[in-house]
Protein backbone atom coordinates (compact mmCIF):
# COMPACT_ATOMS: atom_id res chain seq x y z
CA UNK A 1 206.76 40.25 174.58
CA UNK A 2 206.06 36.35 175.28
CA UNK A 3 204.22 34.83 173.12
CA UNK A 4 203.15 31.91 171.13
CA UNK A 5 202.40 31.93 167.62
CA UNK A 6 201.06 29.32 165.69
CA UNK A 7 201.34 28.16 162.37
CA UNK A 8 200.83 25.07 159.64
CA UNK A 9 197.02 25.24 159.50
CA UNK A 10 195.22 24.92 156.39
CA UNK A 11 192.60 22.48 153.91
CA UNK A 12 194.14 18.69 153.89
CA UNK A 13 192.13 15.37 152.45
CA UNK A 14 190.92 12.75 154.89
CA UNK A 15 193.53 10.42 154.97
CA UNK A 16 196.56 13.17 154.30
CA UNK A 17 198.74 14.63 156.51
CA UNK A 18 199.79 18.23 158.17
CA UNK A 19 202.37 19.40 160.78
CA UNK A 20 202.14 22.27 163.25
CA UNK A 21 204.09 24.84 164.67
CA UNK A 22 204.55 26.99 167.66
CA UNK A 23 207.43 28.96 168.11
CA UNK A 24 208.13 31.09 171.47
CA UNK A 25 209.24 34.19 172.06
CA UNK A 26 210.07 36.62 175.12
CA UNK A 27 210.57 33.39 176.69
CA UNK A 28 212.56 29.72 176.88
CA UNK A 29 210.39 26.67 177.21
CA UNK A 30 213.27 25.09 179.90
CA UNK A 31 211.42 22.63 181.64
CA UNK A 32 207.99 23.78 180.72
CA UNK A 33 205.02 21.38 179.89
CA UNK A 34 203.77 22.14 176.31
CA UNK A 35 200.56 20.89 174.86
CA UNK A 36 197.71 21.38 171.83
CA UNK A 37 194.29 21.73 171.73
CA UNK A 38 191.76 22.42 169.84
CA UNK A 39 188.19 23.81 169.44
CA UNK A 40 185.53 22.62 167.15
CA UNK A 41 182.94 25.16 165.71
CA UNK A 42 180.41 25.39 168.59
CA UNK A 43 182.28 23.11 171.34
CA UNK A 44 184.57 23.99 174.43
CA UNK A 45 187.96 23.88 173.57
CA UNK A 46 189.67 20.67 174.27
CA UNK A 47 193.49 19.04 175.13
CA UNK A 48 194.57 16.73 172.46
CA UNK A 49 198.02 16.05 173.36
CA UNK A 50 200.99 17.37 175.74
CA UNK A 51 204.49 16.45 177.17
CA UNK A 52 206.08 17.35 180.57
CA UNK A 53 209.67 18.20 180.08
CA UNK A 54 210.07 17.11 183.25
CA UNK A 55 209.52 13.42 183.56
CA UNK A 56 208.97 12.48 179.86
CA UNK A 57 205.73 11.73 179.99
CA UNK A 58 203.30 12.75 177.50
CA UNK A 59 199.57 12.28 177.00
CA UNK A 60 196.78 11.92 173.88
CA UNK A 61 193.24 11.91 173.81
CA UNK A 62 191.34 9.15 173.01
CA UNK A 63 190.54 10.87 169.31
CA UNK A 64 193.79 11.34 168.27
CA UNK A 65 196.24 8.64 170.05
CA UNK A 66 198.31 6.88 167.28
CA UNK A 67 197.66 9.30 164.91
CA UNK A 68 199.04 12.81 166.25
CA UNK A 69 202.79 12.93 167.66
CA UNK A 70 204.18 15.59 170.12
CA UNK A 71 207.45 17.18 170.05
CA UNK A 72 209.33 20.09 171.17
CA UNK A 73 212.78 21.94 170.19
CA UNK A 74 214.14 23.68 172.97
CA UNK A 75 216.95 25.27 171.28
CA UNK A 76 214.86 26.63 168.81
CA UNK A 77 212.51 27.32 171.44
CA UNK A 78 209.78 25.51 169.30
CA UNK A 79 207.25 22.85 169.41
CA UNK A 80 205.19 20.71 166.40
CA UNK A 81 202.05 18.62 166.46
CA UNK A 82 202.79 15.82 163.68
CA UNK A 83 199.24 14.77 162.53
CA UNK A 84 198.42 11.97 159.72
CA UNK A 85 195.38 10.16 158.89
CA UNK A 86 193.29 13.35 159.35
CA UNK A 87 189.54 12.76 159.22
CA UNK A 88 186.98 15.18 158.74
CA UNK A 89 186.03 15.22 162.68
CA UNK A 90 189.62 16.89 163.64
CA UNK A 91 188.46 19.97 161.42
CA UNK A 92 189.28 22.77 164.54
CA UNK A 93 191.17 26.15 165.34
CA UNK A 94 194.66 24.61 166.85
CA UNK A 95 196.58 25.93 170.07
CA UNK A 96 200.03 25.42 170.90
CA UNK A 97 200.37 26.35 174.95
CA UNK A 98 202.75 25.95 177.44
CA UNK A 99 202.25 25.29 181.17
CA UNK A 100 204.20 24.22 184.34
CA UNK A 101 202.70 20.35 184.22
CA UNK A 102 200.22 18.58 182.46
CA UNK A 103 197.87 15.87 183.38
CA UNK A 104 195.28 13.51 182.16
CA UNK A 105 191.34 14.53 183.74
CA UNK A 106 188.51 12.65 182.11
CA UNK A 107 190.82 11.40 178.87
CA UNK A 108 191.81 14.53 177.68
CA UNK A 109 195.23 16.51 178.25
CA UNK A 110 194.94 19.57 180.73
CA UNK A 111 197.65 21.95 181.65
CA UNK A 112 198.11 23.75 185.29
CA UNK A 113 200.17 26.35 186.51
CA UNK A 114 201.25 29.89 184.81
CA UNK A 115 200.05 29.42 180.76
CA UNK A 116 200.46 30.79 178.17
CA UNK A 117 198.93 30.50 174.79
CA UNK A 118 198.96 31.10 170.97
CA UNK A 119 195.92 32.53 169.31
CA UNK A 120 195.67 29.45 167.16
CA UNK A 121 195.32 28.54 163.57
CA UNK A 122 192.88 26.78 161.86
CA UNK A 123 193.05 22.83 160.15
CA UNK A 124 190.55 21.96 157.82
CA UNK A 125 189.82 18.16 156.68
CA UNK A 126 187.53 17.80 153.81
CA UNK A 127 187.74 16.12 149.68
């Protein structure tokens, strides 16, 4: 069955620290692009960050640039979202996805070509 599943989520303090995780399975990520996003309560669901395996290049939004670090383990078939300085504002439900490229439209990270995605898990930032 491929599949993504998420995990890391939970409450943090403004100003702390968390780190995500998305492992595959029923597939390899090979030369895949791989990205996160997220979706705050009432909002469309937005790119924060992703990396093409293919040319090294990898993209933030605006939001989180500086802050949130990419990275992927192919022989572990795994990828992480490294996030410090949290602030209330990047309270969201978090999705690790893979596609065949990713680009920058309008500042924020979108993916194109077959997808697929985890169901998320959720980061809370509050004291």
């Amino acid at each position: 069955q491929v599949q993504l599943v998420e995990s890391g989520g939970g409450l943090v303090q403004p100003g702390g620290s968390l780190k995500l995780s998305c492992a595959a399975s029923g597939f390899a990520l090979d030369d895949l692009a791989i990205g996160w996003f997220r979706r705050v309560p009432g909002k469309e669901r937005d790119g924060i960050a992703c990396f093409n395996k293919n040319d090294g290049t990898s993209y933030y939004a605006e939001a989180v640039r500086g802050r949130f670090t990419i990275s992927r383990d192919d022989a572990k078939s795994t990828m992480t979202l490294q996030m410090t300085n949290l602030k209330p504002e990047d309270t969201a439900v978090y999705y690790c996805a893979t596609f065949e490229i990713c680009i920058p439209v309008d500042g924020f990270p979108m993916g194109y070509g077959r997808h697929v995605w985890g169901k998320g898990t959720p980061v809370s930032v509050s004291s």
